[in-house]
C-alpha atoms as a PDB file:
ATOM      1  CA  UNK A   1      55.046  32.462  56.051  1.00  0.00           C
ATOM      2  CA  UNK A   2      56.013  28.622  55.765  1.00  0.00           C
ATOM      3  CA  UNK A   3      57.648  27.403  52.932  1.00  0.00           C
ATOM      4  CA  UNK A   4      58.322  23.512  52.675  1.00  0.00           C
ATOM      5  CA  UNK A   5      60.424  21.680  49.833  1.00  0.00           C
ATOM      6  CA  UNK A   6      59.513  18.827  48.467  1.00  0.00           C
ATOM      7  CA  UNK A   7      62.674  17.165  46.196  1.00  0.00           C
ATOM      8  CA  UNK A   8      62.762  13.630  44.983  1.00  0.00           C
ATOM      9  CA  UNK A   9      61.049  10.875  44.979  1.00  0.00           C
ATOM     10  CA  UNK A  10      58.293  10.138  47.493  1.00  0.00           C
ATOM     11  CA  UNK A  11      59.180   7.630  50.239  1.00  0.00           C
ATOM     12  CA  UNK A  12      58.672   6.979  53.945  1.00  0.00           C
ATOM     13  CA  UNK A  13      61.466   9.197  54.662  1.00  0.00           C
ATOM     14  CA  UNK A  14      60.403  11.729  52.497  1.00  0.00           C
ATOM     15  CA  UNK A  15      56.818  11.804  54.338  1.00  0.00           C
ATOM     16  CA  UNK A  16      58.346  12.347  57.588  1.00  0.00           C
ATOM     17  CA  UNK A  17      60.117  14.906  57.406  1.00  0.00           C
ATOM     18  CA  UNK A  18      57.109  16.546  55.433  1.00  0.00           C
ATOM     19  CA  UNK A  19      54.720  15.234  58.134  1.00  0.00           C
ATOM     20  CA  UNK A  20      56.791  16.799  60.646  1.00  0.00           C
ATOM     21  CA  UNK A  21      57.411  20.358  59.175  1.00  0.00           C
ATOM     22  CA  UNK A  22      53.488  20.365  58.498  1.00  0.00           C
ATOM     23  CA  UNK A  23      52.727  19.892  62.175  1.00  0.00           C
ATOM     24  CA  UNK A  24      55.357  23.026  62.972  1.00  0.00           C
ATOM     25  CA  UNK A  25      53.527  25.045  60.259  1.00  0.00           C
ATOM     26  CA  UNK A  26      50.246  24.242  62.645  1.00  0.00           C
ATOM     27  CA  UNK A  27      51.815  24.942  65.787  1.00  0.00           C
ATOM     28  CA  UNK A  28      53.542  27.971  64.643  1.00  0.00           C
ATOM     29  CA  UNK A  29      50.539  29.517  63.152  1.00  0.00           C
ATOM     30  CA  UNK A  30      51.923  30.526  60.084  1.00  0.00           C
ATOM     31  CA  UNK A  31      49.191  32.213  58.163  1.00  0.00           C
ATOM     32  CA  UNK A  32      49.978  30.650  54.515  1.00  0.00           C
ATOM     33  CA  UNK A  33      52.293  27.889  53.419  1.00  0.00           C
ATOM     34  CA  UNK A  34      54.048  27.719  50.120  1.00  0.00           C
ATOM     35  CA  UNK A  35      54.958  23.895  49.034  1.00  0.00           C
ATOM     36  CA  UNK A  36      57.763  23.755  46.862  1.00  0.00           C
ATOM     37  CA  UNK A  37      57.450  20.073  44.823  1.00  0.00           C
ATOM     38  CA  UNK A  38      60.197  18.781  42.566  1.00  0.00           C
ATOM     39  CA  UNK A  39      59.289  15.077  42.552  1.00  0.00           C
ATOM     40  CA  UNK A  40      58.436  12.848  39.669  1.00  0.00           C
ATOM     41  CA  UNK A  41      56.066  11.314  42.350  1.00  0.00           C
ATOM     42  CA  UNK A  42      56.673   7.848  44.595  1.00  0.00           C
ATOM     43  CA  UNK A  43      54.848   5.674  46.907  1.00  0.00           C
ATOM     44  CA  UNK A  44      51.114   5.544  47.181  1.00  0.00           C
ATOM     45  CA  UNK A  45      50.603   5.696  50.751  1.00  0.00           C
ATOM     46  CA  UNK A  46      53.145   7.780  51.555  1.00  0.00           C
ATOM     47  CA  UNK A  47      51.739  10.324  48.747  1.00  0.00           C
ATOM     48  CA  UNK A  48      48.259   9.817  50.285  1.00  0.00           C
ATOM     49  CA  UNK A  49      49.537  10.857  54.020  1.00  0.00           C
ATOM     50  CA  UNK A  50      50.862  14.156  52.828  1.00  0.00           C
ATOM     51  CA  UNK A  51      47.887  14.913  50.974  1.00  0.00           C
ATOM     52  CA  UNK A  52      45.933  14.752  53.979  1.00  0.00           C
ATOM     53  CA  UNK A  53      47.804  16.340  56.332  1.00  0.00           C
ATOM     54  CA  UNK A  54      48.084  19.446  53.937  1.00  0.00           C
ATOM     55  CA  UNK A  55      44.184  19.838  53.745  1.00  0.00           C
ATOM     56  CA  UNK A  56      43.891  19.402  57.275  1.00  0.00           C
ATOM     57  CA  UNK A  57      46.365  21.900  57.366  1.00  0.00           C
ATOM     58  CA  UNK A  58      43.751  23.921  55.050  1.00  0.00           C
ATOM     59  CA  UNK A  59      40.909  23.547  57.178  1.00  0.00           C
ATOM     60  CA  UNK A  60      43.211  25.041  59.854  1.00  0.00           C
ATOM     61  CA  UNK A  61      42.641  28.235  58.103  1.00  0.00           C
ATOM     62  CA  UNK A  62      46.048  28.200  57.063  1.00  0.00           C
ATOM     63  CA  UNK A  63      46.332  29.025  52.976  1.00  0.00           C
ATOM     64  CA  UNK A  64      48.655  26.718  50.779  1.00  0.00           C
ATOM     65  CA  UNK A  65      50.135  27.323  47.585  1.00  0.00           C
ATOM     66  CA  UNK A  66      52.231  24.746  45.489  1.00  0.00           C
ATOM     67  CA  UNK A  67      55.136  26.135  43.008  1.00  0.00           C
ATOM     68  CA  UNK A  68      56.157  23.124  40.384  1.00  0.00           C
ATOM     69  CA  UNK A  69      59.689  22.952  39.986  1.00  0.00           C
ATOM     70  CA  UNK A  70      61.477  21.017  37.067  1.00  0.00           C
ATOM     71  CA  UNK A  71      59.511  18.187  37.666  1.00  0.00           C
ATOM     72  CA  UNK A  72      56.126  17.691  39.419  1.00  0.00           C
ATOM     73  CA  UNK A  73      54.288  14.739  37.823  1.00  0.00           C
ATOM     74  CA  UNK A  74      52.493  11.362  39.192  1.00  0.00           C
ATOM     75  CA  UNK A  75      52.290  11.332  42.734  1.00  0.00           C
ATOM     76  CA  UNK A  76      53.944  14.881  42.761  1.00  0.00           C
ATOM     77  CA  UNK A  77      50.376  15.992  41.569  1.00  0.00           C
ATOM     78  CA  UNK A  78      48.656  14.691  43.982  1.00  0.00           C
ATOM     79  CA  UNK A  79      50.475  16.455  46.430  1.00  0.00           C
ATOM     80  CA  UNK A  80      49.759  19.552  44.334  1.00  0.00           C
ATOM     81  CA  UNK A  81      46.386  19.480  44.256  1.00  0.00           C
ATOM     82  CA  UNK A  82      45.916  19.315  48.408  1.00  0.00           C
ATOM     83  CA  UNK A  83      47.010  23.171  47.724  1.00  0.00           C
ATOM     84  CA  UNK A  84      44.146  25.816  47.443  1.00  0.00           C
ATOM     85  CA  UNK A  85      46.429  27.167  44.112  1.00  0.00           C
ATOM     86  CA  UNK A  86      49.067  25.732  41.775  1.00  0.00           C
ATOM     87  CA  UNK A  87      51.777  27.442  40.113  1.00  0.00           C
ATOM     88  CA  UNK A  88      53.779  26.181  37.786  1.00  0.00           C
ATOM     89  CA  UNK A  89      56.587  27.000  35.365  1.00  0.00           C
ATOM     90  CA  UNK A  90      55.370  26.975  31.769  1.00  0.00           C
ATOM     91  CA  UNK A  91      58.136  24.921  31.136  1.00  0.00           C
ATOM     92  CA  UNK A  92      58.057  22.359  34.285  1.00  0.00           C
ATOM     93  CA  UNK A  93      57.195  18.939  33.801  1.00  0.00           C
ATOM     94  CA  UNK A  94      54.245  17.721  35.042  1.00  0.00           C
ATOM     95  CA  UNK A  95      51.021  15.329  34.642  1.00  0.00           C
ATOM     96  CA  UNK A  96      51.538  11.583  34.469  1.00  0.00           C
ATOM     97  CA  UNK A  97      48.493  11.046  36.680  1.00  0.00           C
ATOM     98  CA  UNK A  98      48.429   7.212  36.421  1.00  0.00           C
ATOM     99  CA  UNK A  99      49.291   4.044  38.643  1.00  0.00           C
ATOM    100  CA  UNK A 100      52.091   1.200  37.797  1.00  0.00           C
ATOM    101  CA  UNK A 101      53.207  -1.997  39.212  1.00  0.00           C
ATOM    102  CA  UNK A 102      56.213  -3.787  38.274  1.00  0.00           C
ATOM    103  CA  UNK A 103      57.886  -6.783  38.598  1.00  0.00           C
ATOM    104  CA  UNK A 104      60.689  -8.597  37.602  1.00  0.00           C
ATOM    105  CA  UNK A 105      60.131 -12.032  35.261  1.00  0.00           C
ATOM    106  CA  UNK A 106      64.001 -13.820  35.839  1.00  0.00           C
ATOM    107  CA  UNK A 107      62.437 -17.275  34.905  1.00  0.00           C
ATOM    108  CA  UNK A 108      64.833 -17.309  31.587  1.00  0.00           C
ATOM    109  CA  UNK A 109      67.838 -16.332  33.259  1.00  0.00           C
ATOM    110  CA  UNK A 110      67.565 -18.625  36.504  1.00  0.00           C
ATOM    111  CA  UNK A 111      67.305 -21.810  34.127  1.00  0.00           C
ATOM    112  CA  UNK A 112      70.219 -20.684  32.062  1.00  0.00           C
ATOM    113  CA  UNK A 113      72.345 -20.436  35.390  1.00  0.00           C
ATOM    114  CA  UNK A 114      70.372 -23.785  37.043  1.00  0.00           C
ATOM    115  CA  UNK A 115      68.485 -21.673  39.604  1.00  0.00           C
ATOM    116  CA  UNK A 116      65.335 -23.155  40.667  1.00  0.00           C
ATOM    117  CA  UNK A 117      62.678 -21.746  43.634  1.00  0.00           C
ATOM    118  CA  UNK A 118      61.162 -24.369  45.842  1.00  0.00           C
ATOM    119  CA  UNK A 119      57.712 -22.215  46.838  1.00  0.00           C
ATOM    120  CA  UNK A 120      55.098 -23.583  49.227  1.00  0.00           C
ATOM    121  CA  UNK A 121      52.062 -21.531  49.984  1.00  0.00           C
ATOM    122  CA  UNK A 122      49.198 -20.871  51.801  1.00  0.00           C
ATOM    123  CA  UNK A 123      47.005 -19.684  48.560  1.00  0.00           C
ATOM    124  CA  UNK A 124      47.197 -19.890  45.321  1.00  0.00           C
ATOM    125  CA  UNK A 125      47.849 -15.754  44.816  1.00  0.00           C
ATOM    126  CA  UNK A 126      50.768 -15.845  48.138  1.00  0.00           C
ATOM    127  CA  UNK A 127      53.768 -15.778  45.809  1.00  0.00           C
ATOM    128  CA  UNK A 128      51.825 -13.572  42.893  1.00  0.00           C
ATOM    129  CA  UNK A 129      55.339 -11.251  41.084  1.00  0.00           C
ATOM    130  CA  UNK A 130      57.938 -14.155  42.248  1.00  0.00           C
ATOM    131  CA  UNK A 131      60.637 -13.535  39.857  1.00  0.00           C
ATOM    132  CA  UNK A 132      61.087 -16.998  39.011  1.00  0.00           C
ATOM    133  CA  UNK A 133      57.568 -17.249  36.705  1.00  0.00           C
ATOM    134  CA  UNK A 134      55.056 -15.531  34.834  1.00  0.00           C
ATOM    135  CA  UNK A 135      52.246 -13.951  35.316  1.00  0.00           C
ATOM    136  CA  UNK A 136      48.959 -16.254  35.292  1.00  0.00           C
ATOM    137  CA  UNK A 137      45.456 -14.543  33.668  1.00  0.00           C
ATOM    138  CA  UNK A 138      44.553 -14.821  36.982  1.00  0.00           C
ATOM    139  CA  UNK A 139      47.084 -13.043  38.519  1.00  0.00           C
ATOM    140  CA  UNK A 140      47.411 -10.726  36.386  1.00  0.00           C
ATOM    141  CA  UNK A 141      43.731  -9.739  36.037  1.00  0.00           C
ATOM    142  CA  UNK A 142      43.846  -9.036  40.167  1.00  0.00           C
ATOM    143  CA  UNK A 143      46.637  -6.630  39.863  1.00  0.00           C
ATOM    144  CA  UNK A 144      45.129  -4.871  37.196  1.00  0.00           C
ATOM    145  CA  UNK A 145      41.543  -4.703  39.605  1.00  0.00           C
ATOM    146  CA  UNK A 146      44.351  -3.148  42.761  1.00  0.00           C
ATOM    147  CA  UNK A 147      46.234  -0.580  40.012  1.00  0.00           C
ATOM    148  CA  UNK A 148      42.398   0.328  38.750  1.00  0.00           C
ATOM    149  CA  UNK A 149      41.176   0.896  42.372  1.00  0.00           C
ATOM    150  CA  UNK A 150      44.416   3.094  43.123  1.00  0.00           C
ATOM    151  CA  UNK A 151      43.957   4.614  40.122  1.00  0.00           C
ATOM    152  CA  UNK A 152      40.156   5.866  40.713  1.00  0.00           C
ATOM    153  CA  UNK A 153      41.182   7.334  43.728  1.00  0.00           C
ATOM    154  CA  UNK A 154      44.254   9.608  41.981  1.00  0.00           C
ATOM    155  CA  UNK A 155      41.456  10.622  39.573  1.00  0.00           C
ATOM    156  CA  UNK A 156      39.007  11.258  42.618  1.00  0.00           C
ATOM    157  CA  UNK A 157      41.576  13.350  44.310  1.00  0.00           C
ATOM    158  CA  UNK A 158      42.663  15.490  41.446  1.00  0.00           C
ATOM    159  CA  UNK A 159      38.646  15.462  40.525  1.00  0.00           C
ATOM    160  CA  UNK A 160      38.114  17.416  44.232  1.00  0.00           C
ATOM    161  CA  UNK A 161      41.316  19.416  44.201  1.00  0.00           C
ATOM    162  CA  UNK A 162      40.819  21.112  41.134  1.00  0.00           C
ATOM    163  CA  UNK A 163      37.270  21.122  41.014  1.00  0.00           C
ATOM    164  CA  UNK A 164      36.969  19.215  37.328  1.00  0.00           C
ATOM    165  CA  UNK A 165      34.657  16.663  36.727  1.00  0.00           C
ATOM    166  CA  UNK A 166      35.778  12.918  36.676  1.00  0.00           C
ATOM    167  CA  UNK A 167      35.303  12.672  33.201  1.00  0.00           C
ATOM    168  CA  UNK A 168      37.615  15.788  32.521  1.00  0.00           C
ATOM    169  CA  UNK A 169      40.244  14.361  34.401  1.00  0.00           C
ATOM    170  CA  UNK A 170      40.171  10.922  32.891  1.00  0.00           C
ATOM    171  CA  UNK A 171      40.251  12.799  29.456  1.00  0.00           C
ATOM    172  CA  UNK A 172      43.864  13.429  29.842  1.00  0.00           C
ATOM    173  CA  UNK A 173      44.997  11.147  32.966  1.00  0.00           C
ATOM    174  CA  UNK A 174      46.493   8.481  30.918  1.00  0.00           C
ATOM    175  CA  UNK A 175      49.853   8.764  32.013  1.00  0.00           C
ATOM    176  CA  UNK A 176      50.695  11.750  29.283  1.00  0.00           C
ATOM    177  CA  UNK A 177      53.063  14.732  31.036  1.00  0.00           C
ATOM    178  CA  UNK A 178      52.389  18.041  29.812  1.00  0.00           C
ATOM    179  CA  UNK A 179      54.436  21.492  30.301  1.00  0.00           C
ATOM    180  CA  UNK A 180      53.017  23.685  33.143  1.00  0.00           C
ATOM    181  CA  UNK A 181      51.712  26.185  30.278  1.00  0.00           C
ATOM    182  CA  UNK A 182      49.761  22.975  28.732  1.00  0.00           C
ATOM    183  CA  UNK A 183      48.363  22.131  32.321  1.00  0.00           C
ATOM    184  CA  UNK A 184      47.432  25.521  32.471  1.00  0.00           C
ATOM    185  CA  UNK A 185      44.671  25.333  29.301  1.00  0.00           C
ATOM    186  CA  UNK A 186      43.681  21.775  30.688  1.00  0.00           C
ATOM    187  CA  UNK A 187      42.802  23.256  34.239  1.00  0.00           C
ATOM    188  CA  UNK A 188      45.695  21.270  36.459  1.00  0.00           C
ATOM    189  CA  UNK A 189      47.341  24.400  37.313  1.00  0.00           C
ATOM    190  CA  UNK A 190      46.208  27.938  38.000  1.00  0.00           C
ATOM    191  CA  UNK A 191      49.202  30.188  37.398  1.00  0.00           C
ATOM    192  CA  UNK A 192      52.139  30.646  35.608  1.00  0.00           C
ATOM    193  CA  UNK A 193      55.225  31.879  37.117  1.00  0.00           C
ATOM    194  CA  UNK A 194      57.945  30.808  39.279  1.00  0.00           C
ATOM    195  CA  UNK A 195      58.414  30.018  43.000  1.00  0.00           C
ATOM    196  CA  UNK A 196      58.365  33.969  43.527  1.00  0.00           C
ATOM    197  CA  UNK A 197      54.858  34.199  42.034  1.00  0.00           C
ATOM    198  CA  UNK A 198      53.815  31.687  44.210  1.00  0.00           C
ATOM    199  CA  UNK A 199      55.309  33.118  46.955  1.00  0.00           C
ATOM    200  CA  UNK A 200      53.306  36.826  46.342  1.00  0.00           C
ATOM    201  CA  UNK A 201      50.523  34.320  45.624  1.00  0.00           C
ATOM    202  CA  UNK A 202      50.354  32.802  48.822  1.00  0.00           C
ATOM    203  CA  UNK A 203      51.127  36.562  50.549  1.00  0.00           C
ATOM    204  CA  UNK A 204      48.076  38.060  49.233  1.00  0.00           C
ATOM    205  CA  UNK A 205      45.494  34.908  50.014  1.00  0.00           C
ATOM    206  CA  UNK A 206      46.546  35.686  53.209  1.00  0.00           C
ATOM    207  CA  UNK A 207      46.547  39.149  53.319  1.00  0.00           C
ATOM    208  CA  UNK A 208      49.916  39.686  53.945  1.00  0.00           C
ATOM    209  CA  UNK A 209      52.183  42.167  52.348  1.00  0.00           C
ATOM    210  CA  UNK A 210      53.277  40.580  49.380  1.00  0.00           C
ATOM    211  CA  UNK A 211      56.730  42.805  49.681  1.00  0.00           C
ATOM    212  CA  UNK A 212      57.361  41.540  53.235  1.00  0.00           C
ATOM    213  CA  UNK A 213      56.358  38.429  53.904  1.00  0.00           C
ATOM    214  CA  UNK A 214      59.325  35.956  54.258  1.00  0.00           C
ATOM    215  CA  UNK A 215      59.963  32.876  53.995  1.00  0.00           C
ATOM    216  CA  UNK A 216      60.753  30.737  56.505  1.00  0.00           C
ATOM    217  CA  UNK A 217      61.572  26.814  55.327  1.00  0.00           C
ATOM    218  CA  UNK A 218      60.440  24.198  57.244  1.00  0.00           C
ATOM    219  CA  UNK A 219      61.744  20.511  57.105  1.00  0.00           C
ATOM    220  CA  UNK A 220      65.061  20.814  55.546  1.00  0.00           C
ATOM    221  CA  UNK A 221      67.030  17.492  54.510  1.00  0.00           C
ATOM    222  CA  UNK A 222      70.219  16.466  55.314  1.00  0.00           C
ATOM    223  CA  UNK A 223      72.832  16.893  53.094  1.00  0.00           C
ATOM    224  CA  UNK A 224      74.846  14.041  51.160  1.00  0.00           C
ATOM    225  CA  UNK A 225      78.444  14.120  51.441  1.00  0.00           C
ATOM    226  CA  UNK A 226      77.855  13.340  48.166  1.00  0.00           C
ATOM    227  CA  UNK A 227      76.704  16.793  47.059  1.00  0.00           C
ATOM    228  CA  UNK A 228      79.705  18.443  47.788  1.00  0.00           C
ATOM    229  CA  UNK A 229      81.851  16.964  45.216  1.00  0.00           C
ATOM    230  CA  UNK A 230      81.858  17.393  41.446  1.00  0.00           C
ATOM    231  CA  UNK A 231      78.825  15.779  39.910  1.00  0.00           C
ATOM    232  CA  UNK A 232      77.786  14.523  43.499  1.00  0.00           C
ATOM    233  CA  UNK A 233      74.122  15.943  43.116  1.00  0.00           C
ATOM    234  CA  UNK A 234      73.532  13.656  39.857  1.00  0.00           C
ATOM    235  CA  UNK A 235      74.993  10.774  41.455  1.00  0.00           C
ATOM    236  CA  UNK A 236      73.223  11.402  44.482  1.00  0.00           C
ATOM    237  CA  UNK A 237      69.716  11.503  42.342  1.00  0.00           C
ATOM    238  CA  UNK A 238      71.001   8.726  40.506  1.00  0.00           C
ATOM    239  CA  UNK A 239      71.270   6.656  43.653  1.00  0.00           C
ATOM    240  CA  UNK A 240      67.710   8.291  44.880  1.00  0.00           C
ATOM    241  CA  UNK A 241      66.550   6.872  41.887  1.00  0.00           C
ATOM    242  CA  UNK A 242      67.612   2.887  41.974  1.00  0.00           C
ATOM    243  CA  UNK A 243      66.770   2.988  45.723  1.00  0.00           C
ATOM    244  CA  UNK A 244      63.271   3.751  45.027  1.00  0.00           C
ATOM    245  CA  UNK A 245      63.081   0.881  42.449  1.00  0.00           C
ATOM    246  CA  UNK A 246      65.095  -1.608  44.370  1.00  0.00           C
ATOM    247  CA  UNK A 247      63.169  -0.859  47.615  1.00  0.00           C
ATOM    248  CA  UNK A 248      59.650  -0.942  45.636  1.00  0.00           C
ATOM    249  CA  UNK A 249      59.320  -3.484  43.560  1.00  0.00           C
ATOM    250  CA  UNK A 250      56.140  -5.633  43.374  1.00  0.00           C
ATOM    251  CA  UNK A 251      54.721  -1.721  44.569  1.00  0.00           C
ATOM    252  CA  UNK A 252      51.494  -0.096  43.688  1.00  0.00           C
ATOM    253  CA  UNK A 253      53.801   3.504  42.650  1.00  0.00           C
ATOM    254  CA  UNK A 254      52.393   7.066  41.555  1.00  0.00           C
ATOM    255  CA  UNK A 255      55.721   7.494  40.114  1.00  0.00           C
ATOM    256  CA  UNK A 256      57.016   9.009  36.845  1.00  0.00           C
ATOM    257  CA  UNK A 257      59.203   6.876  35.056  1.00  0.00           C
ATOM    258  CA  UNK A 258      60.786   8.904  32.094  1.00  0.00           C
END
């Protein structure tokens, strides 16, 4: 059977290699798919694409099971709960269901240095997170109706994937995180156990034999020359990490920010 790793944040590069390994899970036939996510989530469309594609994937008659890693929170959920089961470590890191926006508010330190923006616009809202201002009410009260909107439909989605009513899931969808054995009593995973559960999991949805079925993983990533070398993975995440909020700002994220 198929077994695809999702590690990191969520970007467009991140959804096409999944995208891509998905489509050879289809053509290949594999009978059952096991989705390996250790992401503290990422962009909102991106997130969304996935999603889809794995229940399409589902209503291929192919069965999917997602194994939580260290971390599998925000927009790592969502992905989660495209999976027919969820099984988590009781110690991973997950929840976080929530939306943010962010932007940067420079004003102070462009004055200090005698930095001004010369702006003209087409409307009133075309410039809305420049860095060189605040926030109006105005502005600030449509951004709040766009992370509201994206944040019905992360409810919605969790809502259908785990088959919990709305209200459950806005009970505790307030940006909290939980450990995999808390998400277990509140219904956002099903099992507890590591990517080998998941794996036997997966086997016997399928009816495969659980001691021989194999995995075969789909959608690999390239390597950094930076993971070779001492401390090169944490550098490398590091790097992952001020990317995604360099490359994102004024973004509508499903993204865990410890």
């Amino acid at each position: 059977m198929a077994r695809i790793n999702i590690e990191g944040p969520i970007t467009g590069t991140t959804r096409k290699i999944v995208l891509k390994a998905l489509k050879q899970v289809e053509e290949r036939e594999f009978p059952a798919l096991l989705l390996r996510i250790d992401s503290p989530g990422g962009t909102v469309g991106d997130s969304q694409e996935i999603h889809s594609a794995v229940l399409r994937l589902r209503e291929k008659g192919c069965r999917v099971v997602a194994s939580f890693g260290n971390v599998s929170a925000s927009g790592g959920i969502y992905l989660g709960v495209a999976a027919e089961k969820i099984v988590a470590n009781p110690g991973s890191i997950t929840g976080s269901i929530g939306v943010i926006l962010r932007g940067n508010n420079l004003s102070k330190l462009l004055e200090r240095i005698g930095i001004q923006f010369e702006t003209v616009k087409s409307g009133p809202y075309k410039d809305i997170l420049s860095p060189d201002r605040s926030l109006t009410k105005e502005e600030r009260d449509l951004l709040q109706a766009l992370i509201n909107s994206s944040y019905e439909q992360f409810v919605t989605a969790v809502s259908e994937g785990r088959q919990l009513s709305i209200e459950e899931v806005k009970s505790f969808a307030d940006g909290r995180v939980f450990t995999g054995a808390q998400a277990k009593e509140i219904g956002l995973v099903d099992e507890l156990g590591d990517e080998e559960d998941a794996r036997r999991l997966a086997a016997k949805l399928a009816d495969l034999d659980e001691s021989k079925a194999q995995l075969v993983t789909l959608g690999r990533q390239k390597k950094k020359l930076l993971g070779f070398l001492p401390g090169g993975k944490i550098l490398s995440s590091l790097i992952d990490f001020v990317d995604l909020e360099l490359a994102n700002q004024a973004q509508i994220l499903w993204l865990f920010r410890p």
